[in-house]
Structures are given as C-alpha cells and as structure tokens.
C-alpha atoms as a PDB file:
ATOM      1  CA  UNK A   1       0.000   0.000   0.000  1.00  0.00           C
ATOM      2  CA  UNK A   2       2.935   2.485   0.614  1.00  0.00           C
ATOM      3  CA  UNK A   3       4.599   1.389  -2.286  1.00  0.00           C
ATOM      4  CA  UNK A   4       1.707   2.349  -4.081  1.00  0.00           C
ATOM      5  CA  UNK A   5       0.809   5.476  -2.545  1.00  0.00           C
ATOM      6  CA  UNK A   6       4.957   6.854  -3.558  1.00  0.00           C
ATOM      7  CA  UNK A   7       4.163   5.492  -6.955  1.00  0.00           C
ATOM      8  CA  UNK A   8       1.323   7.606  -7.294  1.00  0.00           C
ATOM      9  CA  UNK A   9       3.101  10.579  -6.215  1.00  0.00           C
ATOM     10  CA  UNK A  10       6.582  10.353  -7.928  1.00  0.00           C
ATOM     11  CA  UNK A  11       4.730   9.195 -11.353  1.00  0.00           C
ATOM     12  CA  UNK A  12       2.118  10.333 -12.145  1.00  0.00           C
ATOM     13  CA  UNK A  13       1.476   9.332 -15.818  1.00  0.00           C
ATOM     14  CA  UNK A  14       2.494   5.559 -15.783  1.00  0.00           C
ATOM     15  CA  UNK A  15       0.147   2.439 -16.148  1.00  0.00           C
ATOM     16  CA  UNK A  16      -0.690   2.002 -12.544  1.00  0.00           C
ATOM     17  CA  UNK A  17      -1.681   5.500 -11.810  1.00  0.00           C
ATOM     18  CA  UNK A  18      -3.708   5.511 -14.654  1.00  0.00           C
ATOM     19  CA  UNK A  19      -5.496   2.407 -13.812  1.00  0.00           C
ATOM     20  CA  UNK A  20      -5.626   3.680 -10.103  1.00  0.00           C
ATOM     21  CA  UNK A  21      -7.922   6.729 -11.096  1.00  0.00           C
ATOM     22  CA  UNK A  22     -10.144   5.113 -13.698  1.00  0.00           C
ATOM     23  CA  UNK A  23     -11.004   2.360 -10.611  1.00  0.00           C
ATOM     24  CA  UNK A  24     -10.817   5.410  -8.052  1.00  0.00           C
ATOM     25  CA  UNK A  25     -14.165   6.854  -9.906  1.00  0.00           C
ATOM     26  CA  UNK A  26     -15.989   3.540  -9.993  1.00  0.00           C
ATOM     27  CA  UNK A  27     -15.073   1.851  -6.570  1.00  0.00           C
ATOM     28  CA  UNK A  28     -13.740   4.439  -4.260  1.00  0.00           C
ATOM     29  CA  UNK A  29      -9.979   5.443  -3.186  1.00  0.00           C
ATOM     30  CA  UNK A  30      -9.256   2.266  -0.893  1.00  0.00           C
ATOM     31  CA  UNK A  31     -10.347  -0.145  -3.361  1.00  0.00           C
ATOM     32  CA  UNK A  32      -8.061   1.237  -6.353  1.00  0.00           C
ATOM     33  CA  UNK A  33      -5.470   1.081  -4.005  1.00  0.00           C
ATOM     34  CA  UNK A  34      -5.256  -2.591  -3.293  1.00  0.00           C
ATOM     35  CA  UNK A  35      -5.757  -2.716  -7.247  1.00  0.00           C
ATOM     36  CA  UNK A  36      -2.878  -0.455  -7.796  1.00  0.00           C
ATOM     37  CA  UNK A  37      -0.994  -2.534  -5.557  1.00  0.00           C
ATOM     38  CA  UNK A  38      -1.806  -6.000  -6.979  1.00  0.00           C
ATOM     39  CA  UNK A  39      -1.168  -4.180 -10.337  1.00  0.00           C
ATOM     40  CA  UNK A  40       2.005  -2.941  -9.580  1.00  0.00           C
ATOM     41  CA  UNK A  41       2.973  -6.809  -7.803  1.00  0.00           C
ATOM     42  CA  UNK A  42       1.916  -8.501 -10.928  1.00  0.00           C
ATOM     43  CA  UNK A  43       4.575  -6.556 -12.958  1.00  0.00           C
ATOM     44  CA  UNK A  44       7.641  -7.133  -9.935  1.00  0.00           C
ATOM     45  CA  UNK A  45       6.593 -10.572 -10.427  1.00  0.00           C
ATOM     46  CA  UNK A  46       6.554 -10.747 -14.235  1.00  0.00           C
ATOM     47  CA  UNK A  47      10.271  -8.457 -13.843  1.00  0.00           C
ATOM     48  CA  UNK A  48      11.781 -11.319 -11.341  1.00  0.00           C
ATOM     49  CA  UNK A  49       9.878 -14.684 -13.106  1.00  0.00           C
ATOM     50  CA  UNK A  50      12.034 -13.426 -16.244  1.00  0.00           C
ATOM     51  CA  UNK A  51      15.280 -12.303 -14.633  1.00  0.00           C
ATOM     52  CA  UNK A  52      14.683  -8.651 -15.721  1.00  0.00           C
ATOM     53  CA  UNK A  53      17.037  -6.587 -14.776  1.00  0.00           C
END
C-alpha cells in the first residue's frame, strides 16, 4: 500500500496511476489502491519470473 501510494506521487502518468484513477471513480480510493498494488505486484513478479534486470 505504501509502495503504491509513492508510486502515485513520484509518477504520475504511468500504467498504474492511470489504472488507479479510472477504478478510483468507480469503486472508491481504498479499493483502487489494493488494485494499484496488486497491479504494480503482478509486474515485480513478471520483472523477477524473467530475470529482468
């Protein structure tokens, strides 16, 4: 949740902000925040599955 809450503040214009306020106006600022989080886990997975570096 912190993680996500820098994100949103330090970048404002990348994928998971963006999908943070389109859920925001649907289901409310907690909710997009635990999506915004999974989001944002789903791509440090993807990043450490493939040895991304």
């Amino acid at each position: 949740m912190e993680c996500v809450q820098i994100h949103l503040i330090n970048d404002p214009d990348s994928e998971i902000s963006e999908a943070y306020r389109r859920i925001k106006t649907r289901s409310g600022s907690n909710k997009a925040k635990i999506a915004a989080a999974r989001h944002l886990l789903r791509m440090i997975y993807y990043i450490l599955k493939r040895n991304m570096t």
